[in-house]
PDB file of N, CA and C in Angstrom:
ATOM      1  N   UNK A   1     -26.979  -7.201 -13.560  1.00  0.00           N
ATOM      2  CA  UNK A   1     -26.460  -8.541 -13.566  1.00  0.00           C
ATOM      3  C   UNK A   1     -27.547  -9.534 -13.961  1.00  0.00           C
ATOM      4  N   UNK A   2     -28.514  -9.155 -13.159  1.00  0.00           N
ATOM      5  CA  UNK A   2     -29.706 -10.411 -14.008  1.00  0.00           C
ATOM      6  C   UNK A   2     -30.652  -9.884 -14.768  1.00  0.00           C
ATOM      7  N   UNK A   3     -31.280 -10.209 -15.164  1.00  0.00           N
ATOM      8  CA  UNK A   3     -32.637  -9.524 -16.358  1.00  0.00           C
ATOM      9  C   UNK A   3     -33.596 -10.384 -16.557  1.00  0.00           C
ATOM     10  N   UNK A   4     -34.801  -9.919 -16.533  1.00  0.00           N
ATOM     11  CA  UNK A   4     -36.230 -10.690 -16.766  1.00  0.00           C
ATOM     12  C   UNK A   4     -35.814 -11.301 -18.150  1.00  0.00           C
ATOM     13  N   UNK A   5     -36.948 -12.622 -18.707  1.00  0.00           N
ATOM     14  CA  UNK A   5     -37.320 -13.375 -19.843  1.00  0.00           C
ATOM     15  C   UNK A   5     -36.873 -12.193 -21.120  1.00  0.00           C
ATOM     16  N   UNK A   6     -37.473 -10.836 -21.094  1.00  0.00           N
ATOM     17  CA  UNK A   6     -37.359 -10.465 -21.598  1.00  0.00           C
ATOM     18  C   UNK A   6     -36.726  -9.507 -22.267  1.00  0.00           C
ATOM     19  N   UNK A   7     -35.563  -9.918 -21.227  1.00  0.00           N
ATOM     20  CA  UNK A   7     -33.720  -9.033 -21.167  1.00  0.00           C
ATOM     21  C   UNK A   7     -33.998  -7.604 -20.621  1.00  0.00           C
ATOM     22  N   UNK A   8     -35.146  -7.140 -20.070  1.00  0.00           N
ATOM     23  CA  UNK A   8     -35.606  -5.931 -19.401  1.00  0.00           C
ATOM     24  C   UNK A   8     -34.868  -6.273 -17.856  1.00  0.00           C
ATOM     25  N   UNK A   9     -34.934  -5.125 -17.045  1.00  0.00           N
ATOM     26  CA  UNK A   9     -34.367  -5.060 -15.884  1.00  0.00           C
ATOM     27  C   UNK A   9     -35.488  -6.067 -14.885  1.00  0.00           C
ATOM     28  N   UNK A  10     -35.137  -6.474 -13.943  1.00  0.00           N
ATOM     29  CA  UNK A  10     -36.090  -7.027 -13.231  1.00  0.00           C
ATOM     30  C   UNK A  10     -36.481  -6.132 -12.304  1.00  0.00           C
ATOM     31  N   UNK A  11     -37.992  -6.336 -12.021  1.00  0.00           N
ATOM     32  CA  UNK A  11     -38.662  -5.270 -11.193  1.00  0.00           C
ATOM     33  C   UNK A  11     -38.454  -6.481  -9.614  1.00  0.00           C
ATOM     34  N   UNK A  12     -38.499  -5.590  -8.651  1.00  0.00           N
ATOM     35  CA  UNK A  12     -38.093  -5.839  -7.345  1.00  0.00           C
ATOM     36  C   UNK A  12     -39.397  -7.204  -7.046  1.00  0.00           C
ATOM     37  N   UNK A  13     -40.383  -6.416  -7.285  1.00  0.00           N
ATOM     38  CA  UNK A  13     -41.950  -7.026  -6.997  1.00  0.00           C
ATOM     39  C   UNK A  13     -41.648  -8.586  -7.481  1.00  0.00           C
ATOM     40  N   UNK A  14     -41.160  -9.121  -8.661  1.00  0.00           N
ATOM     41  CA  UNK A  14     -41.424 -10.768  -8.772  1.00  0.00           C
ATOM     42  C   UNK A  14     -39.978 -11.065  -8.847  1.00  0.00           C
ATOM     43  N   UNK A  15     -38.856 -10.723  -8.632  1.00  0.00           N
ATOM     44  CA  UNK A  15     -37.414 -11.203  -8.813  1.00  0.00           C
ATOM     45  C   UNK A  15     -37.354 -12.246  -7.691  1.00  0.00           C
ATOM     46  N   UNK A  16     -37.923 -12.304  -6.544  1.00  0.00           N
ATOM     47  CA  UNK A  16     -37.549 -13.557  -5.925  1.00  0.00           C
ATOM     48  C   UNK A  16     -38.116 -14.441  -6.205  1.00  0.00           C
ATOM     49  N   UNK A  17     -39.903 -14.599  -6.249  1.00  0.00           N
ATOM     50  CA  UNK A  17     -40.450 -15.586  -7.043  1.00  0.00           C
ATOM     51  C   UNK A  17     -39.707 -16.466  -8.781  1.00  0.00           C
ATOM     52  N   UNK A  18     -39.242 -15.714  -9.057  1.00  0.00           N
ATOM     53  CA  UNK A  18     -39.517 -16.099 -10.757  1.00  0.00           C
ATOM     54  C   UNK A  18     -37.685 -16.477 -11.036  1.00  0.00           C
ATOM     55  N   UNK A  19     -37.342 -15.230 -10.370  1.00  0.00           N
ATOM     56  CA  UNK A  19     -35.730 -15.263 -10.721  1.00  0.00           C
ATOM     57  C   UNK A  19     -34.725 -16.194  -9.607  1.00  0.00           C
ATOM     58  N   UNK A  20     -34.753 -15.570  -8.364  1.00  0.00           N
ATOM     59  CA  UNK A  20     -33.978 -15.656  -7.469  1.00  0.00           C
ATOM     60  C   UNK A  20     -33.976 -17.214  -6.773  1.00  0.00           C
ATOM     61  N   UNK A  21     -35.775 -17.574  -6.580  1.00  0.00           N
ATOM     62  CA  UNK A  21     -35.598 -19.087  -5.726  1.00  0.00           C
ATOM     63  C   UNK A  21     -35.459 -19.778  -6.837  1.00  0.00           C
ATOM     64  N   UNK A  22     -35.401 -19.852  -8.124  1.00  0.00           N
ATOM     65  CA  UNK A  22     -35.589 -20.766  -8.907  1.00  0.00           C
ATOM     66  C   UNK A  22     -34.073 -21.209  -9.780  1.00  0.00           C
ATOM     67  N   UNK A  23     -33.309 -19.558  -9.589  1.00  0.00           N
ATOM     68  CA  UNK A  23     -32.091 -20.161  -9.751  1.00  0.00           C
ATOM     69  C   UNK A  23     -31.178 -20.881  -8.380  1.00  0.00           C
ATOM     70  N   UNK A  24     -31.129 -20.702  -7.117  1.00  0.00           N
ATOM     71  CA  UNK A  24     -30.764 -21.111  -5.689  1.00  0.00           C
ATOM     72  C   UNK A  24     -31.610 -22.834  -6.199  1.00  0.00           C
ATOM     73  N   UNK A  25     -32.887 -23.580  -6.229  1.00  0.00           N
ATOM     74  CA  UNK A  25     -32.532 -24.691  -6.635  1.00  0.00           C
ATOM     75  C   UNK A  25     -32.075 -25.141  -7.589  1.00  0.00           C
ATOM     76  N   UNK A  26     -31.569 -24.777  -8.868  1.00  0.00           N
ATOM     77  CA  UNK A  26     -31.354 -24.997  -9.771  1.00  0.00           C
ATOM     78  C   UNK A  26     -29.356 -25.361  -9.583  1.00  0.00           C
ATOM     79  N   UNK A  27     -28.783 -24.440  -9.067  1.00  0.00           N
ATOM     80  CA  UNK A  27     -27.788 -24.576  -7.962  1.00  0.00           C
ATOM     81  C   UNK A  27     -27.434 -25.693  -6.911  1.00  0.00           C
ATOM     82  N   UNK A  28     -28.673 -25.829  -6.563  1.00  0.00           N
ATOM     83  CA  UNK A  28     -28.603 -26.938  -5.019  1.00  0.00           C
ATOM     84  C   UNK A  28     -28.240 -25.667  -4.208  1.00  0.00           C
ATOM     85  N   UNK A  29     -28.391 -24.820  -3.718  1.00  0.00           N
ATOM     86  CA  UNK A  29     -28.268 -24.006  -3.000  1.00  0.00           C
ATOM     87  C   UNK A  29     -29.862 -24.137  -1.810  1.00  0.00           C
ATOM     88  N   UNK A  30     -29.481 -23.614  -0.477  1.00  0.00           N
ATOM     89  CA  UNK A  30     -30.918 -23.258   0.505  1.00  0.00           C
ATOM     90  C   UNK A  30     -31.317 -22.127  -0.416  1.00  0.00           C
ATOM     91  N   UNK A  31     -32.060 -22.202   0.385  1.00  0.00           N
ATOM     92  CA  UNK A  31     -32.741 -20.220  -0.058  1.00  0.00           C
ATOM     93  C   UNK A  31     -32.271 -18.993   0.783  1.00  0.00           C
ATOM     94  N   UNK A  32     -31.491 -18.732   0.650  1.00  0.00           N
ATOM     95  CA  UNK A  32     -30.524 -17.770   1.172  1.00  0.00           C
ATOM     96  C   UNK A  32     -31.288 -16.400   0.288  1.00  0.00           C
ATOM     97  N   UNK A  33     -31.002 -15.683   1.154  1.00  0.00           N
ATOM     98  CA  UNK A  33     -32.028 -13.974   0.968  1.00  0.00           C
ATOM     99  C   UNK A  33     -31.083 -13.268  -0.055  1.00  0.00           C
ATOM    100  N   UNK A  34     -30.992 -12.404  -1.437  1.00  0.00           N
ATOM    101  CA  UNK A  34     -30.263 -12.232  -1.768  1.00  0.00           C
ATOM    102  C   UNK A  34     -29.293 -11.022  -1.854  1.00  0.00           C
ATOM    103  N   UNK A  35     -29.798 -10.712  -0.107  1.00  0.00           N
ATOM    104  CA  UNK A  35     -29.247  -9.630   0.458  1.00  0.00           C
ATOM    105  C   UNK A  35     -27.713  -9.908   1.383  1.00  0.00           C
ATOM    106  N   UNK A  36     -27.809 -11.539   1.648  1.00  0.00           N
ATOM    107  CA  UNK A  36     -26.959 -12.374   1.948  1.00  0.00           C
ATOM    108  C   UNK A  36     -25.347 -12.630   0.904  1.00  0.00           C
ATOM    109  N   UNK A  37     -25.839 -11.998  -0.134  1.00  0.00           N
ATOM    110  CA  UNK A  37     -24.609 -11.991  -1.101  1.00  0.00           C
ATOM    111  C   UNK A  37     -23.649 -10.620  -0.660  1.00  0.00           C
ATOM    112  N   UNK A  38     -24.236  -9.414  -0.614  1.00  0.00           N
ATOM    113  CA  UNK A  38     -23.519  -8.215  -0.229  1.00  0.00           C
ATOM    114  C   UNK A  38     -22.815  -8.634   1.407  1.00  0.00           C
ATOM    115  N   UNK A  39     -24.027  -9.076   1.835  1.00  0.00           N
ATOM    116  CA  UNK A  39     -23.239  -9.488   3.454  1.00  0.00           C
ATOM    117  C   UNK A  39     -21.647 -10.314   3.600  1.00  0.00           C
ATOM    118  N   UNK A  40     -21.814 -11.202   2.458  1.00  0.00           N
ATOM    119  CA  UNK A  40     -21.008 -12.300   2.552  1.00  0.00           C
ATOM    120  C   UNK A  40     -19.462 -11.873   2.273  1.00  0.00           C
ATOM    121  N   UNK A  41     -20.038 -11.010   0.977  1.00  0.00           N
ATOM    122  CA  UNK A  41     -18.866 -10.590   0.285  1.00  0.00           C
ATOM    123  C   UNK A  41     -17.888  -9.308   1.020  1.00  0.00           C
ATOM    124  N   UNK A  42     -19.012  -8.633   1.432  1.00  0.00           N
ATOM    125  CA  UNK A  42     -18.408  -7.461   2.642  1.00  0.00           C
ATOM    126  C   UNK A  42     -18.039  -7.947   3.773  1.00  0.00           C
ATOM    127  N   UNK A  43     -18.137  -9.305   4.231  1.00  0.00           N
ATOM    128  CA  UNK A  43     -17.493  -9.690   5.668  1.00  0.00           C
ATOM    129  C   UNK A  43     -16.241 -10.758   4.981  1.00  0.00           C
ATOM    130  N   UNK A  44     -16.605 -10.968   3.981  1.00  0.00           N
ATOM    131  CA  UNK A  44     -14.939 -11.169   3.263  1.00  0.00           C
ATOM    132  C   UNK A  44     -13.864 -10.440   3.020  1.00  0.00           C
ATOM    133  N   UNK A  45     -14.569  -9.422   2.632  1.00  0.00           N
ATOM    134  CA  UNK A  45     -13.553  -8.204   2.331  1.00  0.00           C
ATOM    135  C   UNK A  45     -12.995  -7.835   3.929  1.00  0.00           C
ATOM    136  N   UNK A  46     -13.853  -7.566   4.978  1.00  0.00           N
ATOM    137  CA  UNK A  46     -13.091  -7.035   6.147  1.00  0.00           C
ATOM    138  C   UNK A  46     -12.343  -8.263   6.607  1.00  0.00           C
ATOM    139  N   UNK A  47     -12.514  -9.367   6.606  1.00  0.00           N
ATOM    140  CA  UNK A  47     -11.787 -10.522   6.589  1.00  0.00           C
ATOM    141  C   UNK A  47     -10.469 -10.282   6.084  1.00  0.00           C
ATOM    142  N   UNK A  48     -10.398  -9.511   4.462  1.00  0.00           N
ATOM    143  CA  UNK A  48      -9.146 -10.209   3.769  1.00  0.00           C
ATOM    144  C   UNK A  48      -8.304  -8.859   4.380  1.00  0.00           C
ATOM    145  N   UNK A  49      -8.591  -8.070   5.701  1.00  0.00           N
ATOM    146  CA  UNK A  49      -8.143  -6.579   6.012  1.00  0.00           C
ATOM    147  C   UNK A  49      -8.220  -5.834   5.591  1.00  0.00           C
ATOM    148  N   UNK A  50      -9.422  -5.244   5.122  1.00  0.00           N
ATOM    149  CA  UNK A  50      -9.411  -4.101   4.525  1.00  0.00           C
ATOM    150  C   UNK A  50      -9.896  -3.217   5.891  1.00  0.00           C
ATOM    151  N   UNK A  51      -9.463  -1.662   5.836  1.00  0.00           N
ATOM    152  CA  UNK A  51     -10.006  -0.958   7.275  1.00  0.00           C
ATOM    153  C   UNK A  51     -11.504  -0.558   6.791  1.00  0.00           C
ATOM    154  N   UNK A  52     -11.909   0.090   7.640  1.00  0.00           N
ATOM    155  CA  UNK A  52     -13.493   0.683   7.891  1.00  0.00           C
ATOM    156  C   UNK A  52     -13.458   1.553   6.633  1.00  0.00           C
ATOM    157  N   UNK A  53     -12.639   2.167   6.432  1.00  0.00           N
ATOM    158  CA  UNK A  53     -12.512   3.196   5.397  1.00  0.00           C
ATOM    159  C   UNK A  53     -12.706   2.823   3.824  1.00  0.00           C
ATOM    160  N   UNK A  54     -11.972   1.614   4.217  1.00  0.00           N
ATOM    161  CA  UNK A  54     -12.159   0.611   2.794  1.00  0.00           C
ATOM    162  C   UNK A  54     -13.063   0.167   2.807  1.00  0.00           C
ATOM    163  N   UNK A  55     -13.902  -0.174   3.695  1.00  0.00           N
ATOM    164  CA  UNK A  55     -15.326  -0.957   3.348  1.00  0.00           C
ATOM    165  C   UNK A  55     -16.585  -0.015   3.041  1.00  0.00           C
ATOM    166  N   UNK A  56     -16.168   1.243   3.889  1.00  0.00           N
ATOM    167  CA  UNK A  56     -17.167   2.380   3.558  1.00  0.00           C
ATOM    168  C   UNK A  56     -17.260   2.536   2.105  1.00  0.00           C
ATOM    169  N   UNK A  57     -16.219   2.762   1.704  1.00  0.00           N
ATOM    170  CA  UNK A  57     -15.818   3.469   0.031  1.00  0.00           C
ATOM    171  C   UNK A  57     -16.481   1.680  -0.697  1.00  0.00           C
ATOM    172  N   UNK A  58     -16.117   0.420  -0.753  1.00  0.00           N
ATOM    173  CA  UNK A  58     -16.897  -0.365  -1.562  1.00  0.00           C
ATOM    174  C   UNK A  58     -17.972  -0.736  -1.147  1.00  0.00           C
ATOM    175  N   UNK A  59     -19.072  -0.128  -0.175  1.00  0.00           N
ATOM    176  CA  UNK A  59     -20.604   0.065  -0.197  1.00  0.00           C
ATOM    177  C   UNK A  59     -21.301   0.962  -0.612  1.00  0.00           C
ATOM    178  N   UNK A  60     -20.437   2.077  -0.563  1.00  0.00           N
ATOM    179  CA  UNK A  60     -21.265   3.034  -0.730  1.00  0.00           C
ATOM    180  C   UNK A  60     -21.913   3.567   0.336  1.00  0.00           C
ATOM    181  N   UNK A  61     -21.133   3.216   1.920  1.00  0.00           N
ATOM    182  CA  UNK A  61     -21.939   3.973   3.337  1.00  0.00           C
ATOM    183  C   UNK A  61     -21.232   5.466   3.535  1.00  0.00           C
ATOM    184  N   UNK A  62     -21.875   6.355   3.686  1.00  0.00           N
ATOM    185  CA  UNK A  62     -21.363   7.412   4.656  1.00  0.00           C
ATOM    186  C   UNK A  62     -21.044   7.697   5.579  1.00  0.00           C
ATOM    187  N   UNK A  63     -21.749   6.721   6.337  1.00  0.00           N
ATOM    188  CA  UNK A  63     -21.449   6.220   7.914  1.00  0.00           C
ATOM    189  C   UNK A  63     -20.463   4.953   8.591  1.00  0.00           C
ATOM    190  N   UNK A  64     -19.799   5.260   9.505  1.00  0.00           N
ATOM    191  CA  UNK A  64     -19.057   4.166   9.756  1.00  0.00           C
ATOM    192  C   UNK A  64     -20.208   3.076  10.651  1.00  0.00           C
ATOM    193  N   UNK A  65     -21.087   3.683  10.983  1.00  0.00           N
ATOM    194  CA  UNK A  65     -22.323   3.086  11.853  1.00  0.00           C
ATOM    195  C   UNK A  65     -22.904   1.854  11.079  1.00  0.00           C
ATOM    196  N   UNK A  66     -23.306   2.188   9.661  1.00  0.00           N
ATOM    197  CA  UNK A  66     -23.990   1.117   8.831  1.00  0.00           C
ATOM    198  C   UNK A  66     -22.844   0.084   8.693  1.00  0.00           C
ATOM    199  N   UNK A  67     -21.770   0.318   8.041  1.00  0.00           N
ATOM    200  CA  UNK A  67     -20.171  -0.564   7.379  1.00  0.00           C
ATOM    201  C   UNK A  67     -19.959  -1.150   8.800  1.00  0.00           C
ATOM    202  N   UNK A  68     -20.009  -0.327   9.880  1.00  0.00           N
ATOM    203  CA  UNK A  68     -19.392  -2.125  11.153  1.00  0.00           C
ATOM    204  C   UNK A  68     -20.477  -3.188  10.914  1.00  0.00           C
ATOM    205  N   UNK A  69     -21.385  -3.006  10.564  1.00  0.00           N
ATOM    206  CA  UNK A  69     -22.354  -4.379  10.754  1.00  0.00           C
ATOM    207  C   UNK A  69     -21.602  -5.305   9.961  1.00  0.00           C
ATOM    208  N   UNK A  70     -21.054  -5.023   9.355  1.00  0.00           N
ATOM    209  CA  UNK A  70     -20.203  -6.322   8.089  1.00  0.00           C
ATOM    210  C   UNK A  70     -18.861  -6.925   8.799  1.00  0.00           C
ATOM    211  N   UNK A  71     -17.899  -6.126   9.305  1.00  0.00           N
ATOM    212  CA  UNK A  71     -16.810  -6.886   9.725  1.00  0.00           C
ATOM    213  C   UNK A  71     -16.952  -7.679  11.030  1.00  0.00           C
ATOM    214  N   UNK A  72     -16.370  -9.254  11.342  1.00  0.00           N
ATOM    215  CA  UNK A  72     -17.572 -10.139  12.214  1.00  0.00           C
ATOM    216  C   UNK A  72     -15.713 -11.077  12.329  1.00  0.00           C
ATOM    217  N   UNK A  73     -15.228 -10.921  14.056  1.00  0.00           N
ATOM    218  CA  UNK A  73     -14.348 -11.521  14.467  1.00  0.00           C
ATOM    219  C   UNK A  73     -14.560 -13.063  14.148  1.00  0.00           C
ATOM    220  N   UNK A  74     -13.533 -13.701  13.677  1.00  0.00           N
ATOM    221  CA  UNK A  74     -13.617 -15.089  13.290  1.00  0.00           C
ATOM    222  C   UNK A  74     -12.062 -15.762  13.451  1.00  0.00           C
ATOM    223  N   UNK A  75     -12.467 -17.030  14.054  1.00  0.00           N
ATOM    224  CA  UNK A  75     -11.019 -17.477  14.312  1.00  0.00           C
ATOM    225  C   UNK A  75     -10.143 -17.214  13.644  1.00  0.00           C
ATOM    226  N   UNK A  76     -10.135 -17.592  12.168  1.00  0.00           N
ATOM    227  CA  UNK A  76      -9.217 -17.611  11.140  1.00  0.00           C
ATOM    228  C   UNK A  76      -8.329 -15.916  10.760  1.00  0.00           C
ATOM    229  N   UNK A  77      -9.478 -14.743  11.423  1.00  0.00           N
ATOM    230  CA  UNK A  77      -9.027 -13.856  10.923  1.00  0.00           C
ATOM    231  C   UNK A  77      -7.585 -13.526  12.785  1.00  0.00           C
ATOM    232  N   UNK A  78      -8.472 -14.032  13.738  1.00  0.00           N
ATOM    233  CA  UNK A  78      -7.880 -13.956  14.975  1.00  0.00           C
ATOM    234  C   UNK A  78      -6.263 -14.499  15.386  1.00  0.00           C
ATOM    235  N   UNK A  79      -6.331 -15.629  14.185  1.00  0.00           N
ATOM    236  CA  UNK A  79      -4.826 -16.372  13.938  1.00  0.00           C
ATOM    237  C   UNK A  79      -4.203 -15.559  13.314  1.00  0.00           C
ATOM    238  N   UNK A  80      -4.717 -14.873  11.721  1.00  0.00           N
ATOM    239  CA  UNK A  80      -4.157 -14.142  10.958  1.00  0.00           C
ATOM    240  C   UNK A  80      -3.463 -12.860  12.015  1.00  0.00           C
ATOM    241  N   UNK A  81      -3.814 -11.987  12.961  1.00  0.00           N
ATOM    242  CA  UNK A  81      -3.519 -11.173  13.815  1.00  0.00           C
ATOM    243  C   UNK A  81      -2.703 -11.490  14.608  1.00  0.00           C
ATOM    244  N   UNK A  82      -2.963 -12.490  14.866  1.00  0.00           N
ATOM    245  CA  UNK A  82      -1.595 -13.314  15.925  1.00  0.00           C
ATOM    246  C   UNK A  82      -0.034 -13.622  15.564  1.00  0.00           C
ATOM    247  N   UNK A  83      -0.140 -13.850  14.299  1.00  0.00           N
ATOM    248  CA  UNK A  83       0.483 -14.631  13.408  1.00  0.00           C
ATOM    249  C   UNK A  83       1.436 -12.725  13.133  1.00  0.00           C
ATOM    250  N   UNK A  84       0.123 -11.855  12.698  1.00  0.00           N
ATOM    251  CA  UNK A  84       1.576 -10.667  12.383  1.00  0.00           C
ATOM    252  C   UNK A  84       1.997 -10.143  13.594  1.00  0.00           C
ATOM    253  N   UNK A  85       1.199 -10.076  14.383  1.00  0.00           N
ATOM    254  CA  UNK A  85       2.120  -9.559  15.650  1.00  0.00           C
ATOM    255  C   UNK A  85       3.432 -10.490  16.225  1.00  0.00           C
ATOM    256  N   UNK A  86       3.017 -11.579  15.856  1.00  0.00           N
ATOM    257  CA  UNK A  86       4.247 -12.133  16.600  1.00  0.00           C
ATOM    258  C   UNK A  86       5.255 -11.548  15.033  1.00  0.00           C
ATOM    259  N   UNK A  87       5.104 -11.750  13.886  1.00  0.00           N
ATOM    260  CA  UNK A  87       6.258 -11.348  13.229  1.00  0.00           C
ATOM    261  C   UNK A  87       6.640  -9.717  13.690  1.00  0.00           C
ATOM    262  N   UNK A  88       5.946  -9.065  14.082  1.00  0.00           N
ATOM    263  CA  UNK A  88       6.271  -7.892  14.150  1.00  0.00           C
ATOM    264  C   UNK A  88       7.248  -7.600  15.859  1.00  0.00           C
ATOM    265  N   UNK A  89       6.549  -8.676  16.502  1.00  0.00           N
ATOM    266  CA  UNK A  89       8.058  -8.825  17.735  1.00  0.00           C
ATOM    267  C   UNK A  89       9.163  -9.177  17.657  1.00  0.00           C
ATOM    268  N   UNK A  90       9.156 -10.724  16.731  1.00  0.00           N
ATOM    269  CA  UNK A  90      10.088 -11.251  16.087  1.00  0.00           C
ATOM    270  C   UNK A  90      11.336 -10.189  15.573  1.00  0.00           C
ATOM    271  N   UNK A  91      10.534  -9.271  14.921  1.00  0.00           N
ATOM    272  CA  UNK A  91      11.196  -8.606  13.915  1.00  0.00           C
ATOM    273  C   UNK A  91      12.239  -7.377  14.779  1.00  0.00           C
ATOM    274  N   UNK A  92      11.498  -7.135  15.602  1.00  0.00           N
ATOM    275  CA  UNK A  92      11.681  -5.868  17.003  1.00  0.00           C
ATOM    276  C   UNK A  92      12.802  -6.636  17.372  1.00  0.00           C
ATOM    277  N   UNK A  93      12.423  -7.929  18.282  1.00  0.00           N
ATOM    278  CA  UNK A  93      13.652  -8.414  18.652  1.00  0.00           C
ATOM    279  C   UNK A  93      14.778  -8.653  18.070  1.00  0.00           C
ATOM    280  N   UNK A  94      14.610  -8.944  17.105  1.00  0.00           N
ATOM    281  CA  UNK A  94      16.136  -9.096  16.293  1.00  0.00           C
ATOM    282  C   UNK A  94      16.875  -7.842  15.621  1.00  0.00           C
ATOM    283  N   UNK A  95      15.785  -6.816  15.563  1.00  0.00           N
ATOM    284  CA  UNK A  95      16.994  -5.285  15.058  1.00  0.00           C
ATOM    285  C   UNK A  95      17.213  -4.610  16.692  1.00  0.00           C
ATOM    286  N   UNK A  96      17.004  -5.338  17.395  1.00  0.00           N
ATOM    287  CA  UNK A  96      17.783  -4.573  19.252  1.00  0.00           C
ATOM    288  C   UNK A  96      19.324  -4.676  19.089  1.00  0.00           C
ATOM    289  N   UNK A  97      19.907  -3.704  19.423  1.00  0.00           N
ATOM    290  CA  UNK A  97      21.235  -3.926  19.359  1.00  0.00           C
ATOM    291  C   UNK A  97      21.425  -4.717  20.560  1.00  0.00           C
ATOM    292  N   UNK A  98      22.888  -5.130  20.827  1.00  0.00           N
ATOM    293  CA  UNK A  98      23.090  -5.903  22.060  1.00  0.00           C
ATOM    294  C   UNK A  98      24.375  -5.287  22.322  1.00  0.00           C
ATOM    295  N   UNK A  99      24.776  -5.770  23.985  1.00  0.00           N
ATOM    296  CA  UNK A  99      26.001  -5.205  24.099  1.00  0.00           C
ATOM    297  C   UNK A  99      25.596  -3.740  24.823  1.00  0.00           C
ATOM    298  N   UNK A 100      26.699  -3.273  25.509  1.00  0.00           N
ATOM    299  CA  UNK A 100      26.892  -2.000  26.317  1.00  0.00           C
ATOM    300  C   UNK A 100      26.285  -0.950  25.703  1.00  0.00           C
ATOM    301  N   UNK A 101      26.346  -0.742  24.024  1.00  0.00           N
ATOM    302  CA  UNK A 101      25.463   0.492  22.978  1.00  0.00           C
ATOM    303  C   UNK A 101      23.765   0.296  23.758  1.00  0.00           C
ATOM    304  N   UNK A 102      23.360  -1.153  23.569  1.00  0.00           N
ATOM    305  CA  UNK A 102      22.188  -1.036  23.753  1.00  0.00           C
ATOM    306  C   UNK A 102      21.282  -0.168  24.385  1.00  0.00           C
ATOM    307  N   UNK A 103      20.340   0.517  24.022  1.00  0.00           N
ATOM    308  CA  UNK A 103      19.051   0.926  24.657  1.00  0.00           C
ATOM    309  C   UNK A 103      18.310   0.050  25.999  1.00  0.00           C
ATOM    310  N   UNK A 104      18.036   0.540  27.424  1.00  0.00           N
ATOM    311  CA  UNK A 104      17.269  -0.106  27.941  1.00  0.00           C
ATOM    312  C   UNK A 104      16.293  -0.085  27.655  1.00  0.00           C
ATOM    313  N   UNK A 105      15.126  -1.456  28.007  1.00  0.00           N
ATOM    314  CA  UNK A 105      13.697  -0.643  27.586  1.00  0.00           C
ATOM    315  C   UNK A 105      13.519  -0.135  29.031  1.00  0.00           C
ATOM    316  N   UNK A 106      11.872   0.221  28.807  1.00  0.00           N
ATOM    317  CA  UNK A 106      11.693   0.612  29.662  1.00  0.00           C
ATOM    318  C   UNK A 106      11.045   0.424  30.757  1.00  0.00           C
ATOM    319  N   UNK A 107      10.773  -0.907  31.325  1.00  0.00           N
ATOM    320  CA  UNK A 107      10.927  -1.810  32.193  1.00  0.00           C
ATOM    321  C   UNK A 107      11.886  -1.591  32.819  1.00  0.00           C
ATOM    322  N   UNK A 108      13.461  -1.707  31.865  1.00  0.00           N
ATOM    323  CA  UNK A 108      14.675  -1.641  33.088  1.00  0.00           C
ATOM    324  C   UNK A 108      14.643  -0.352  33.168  1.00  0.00           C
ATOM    325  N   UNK A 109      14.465   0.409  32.963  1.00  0.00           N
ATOM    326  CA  UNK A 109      14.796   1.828  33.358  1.00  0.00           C
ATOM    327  C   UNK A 109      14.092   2.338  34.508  1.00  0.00           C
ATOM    328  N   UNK A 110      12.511   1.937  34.775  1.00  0.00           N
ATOM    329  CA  UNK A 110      12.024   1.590  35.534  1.00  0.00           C
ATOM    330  C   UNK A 110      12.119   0.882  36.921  1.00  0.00           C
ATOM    331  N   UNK A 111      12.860   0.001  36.522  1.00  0.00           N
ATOM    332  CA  UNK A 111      13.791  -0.963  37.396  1.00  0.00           C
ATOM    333  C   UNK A 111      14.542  -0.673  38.037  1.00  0.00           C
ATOM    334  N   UNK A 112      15.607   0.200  37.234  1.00  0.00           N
ATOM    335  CA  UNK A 112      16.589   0.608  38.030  1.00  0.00           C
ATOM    336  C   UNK A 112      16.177   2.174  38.658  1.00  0.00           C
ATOM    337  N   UNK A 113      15.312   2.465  38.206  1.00  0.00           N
ATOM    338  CA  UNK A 113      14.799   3.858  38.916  1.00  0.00           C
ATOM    339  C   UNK A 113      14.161   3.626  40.929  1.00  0.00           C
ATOM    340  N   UNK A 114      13.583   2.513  40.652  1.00  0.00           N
ATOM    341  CA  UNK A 114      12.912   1.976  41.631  1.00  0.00           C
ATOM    342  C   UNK A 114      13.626   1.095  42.771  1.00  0.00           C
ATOM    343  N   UNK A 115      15.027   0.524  42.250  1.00  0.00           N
ATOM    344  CA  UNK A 115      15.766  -0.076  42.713  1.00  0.00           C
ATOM    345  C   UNK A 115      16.707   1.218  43.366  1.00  0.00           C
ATOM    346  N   UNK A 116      17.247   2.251  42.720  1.00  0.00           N
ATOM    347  CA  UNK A 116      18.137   3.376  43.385  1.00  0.00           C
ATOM    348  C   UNK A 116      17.559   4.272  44.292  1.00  0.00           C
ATOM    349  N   UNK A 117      15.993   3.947  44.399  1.00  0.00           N
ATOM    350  CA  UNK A 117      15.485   4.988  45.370  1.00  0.00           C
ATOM    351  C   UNK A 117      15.568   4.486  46.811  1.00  0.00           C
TER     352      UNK A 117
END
């Protein structure tokens, strides 16, 4: 993605000096480490739901040990969770049959187990 003056690969040794802080002001950017880009983008990705499995396979970890360091609870994702579970009760509740066919759950069954003894 980037390349020295001289369209050669950049060697590790001067890429932050020459390359890295000089494009971050050039940006208006802080100086953010540019190890901070993989971080960002991988706690986006577990953000947008992808599972462990999915994040393993776009790092390149073998381990599920290294890939949790990236996914990082955040309100927005905590609403997003809230938000399908309630559709997914929503959804429960309204295919219940009603009426004498109905299924008890199992609370009442419970109920009435505890109540006839």
């Amino acid at each position: 993605m980037f390349v020295g003056p001289t369209g050669a690969p950049l060697r590790r040794t001067n890429f932050r000096q020459r390359t890295w802080l000089p494009a971050l002001q050039a940006a208006g950017l802080p100086a953010i480490h540019f190890h901070d880009l993989r971080h960002t983008g991988n706690a986006l990705t577990a953000n947008a739901g992808a599972n462990l499995r999915e994040l393993m396979a776009r790092m390149g970890h073998a381990s599920t040990r290294a890939a949790l360091v990236y996914p990082h609870s955040t309100d927005e994702r905590q609403l997003e969770i809230a938000a399908s579970l309630e559709r997914l009760v929503q959804a429960g509740l309204t295919a219940r049959p009603t009426g004498p066919a109905a299924r008890p759950t199992g609370t009442q069954r419970a109920r009435r187990t505890t109540t006839e003894q």
